[in-house]
Protein backbone atom coordinates (compact mmCIF):
# COMPACT_ATOMS: atom_id res chain seq x y z
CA UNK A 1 -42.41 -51.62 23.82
CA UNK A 2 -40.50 -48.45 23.66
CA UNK A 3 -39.79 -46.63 19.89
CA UNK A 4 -37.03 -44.73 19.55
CA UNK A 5 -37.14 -42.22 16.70
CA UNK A 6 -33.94 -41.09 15.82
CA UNK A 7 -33.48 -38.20 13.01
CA UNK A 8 -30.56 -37.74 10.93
CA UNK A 9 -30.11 -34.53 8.92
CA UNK A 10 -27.82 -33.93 6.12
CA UNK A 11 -25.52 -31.18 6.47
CA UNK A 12 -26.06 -28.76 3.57
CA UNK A 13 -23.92 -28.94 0.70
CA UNK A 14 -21.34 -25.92 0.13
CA UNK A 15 -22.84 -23.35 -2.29
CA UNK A 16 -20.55 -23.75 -5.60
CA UNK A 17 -22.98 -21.95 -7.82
CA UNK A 18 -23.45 -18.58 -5.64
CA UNK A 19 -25.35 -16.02 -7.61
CA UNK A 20 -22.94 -13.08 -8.30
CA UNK A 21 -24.49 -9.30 -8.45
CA UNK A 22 -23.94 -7.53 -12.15
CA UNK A 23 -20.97 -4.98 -11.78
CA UNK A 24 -20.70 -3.58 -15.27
CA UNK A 25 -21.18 -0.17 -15.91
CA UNK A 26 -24.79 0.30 -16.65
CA UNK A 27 -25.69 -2.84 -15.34
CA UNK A 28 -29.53 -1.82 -14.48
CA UNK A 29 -30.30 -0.73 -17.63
CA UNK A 30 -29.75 -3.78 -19.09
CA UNK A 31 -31.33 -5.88 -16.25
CA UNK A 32 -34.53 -4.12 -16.66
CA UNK A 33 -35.55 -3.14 -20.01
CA UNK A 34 -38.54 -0.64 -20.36
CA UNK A 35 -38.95 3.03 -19.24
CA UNK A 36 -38.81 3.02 -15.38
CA UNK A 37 -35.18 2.83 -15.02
CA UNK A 38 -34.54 5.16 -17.69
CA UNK A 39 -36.79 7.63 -15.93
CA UNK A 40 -35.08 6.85 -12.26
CA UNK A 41 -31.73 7.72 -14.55
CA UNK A 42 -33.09 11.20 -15.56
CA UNK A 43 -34.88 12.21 -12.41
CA UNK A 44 -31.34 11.22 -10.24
CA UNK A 45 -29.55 13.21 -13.13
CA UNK A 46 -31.57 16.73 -12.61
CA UNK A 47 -31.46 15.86 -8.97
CA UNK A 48 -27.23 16.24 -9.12
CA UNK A 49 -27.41 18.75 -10.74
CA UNK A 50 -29.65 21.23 -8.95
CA UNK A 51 -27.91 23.73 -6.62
CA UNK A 52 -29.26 23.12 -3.44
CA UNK A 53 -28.17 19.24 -3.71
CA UNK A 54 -24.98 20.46 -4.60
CA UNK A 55 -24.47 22.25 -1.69
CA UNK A 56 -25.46 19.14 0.54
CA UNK A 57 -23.08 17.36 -0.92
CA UNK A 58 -20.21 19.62 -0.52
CA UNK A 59 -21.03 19.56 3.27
CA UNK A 60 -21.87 16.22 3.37
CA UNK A 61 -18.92 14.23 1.33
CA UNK A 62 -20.18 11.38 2.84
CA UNK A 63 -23.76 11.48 0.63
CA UNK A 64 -21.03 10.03 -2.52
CA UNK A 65 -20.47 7.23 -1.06
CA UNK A 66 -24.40 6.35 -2.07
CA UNK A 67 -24.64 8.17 -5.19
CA UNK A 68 -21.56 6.99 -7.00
CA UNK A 69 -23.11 3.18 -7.19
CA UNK A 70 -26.65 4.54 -8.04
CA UNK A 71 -24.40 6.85 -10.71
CA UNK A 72 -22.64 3.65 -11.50
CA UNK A 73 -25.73 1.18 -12.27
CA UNK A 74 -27.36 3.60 -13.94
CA UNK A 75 -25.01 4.77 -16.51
CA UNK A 76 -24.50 8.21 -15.57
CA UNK A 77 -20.91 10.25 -15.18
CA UNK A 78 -20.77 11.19 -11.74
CA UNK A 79 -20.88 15.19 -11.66
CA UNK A 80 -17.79 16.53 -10.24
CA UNK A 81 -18.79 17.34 -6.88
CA UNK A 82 -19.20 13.86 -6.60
CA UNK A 83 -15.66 12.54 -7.55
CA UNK A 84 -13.49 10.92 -4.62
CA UNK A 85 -10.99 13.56 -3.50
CA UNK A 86 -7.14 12.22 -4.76
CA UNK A 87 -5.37 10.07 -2.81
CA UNK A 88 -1.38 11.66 -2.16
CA UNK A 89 1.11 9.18 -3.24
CA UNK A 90 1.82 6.93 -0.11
CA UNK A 91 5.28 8.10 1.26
CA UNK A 92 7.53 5.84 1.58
CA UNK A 93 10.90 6.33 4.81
CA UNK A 94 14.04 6.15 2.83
CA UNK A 95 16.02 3.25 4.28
CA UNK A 96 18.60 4.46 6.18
CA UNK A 97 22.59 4.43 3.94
CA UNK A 98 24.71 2.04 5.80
CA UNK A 99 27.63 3.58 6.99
CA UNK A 100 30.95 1.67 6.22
CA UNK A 101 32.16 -0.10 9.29
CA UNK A 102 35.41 2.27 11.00
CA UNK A 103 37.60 0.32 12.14
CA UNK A 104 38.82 0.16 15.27
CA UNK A 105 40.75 3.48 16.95
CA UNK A 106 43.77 2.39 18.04
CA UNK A 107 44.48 3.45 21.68
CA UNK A 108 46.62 6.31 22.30
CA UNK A 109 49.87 4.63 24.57
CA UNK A 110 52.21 6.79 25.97
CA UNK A 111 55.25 7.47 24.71
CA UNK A 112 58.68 5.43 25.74
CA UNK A 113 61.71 7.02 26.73
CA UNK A 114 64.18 6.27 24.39
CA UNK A 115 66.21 3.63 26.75
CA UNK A 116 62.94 2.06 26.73
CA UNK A 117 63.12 1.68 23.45
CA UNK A 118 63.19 -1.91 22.50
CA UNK A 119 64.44 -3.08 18.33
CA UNK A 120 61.31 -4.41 16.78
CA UNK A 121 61.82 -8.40 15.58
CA UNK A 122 65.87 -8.15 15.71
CA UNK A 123 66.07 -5.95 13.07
CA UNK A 124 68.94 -4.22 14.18
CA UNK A 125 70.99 -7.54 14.09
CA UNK A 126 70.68 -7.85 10.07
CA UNK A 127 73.62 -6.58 7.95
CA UNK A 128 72.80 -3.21 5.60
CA UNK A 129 71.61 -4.20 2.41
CA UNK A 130 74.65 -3.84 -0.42
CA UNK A 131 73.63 -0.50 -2.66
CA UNK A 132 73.67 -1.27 -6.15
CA UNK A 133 76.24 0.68 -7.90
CA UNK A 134 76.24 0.49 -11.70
CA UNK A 135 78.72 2.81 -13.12
């Protein structure tokens, strides 16, 4: 007699309760009470502020990128050295004006010789018009 074992596994269910990482300002200091973060806090603040680390980061801009977070969790001001350089205001094309439409040139024809000279719509068959003479 042959067995056949067949195994069915349930697909895991969607994660609905996902754990979301603190993001206020400060947020490590109130995470972990007690006196190691506080000292972490002080030792990065003389750290920023010394002159050699200054200089690194002035020719590295690319060190605040890792310091503003730490700065950020641990509920220090960024020095300025460390601020992001401003952003110029986006420019934005001006839309071209639309230029009215011309319309069309009319197409120079050559002049007629005056035998060629034709009466537009039979005007010259209609009588003068009377003058009004009030007196």
């Amino acid at each position: 007699m042959t067995v056949f074992l067949t195994l069915f596994v349930a697909p895991h269910p969607p994660a609905t309760n996902a754990t979301k990482l603190p993001t206020r300002y400060g947020w490590m200091l109130r995470l972990y009470p007690g006196h190691q973060i506080p000292g972490a806090r002080s030792q990065l603040a003389h750290l920023l502020t010394e002159p050699d680390m200054i200089a690194l980061i002035t020719a590295h801009p690319s060190l605040g990128r890792v310091l503003r977070p730490l700065c950020h969790m641990l509920h220090l001001a960024p020095p300025p050295h460390l601020a992001l350089p401003r952003k110029p205001p986006p420019v934005t094309p001006r839309k071209p004006r639309a230029k009215p439409a011309r319309p069309p040139r009319a197409q120079h024809r050559p002049s007629r010789s005056t035998s060629e000279c034709r009466p537009l719509w039979g005007l010259h068959d209609l009588p003068a018009r009377p003058r009004n003479n009030r007196a």
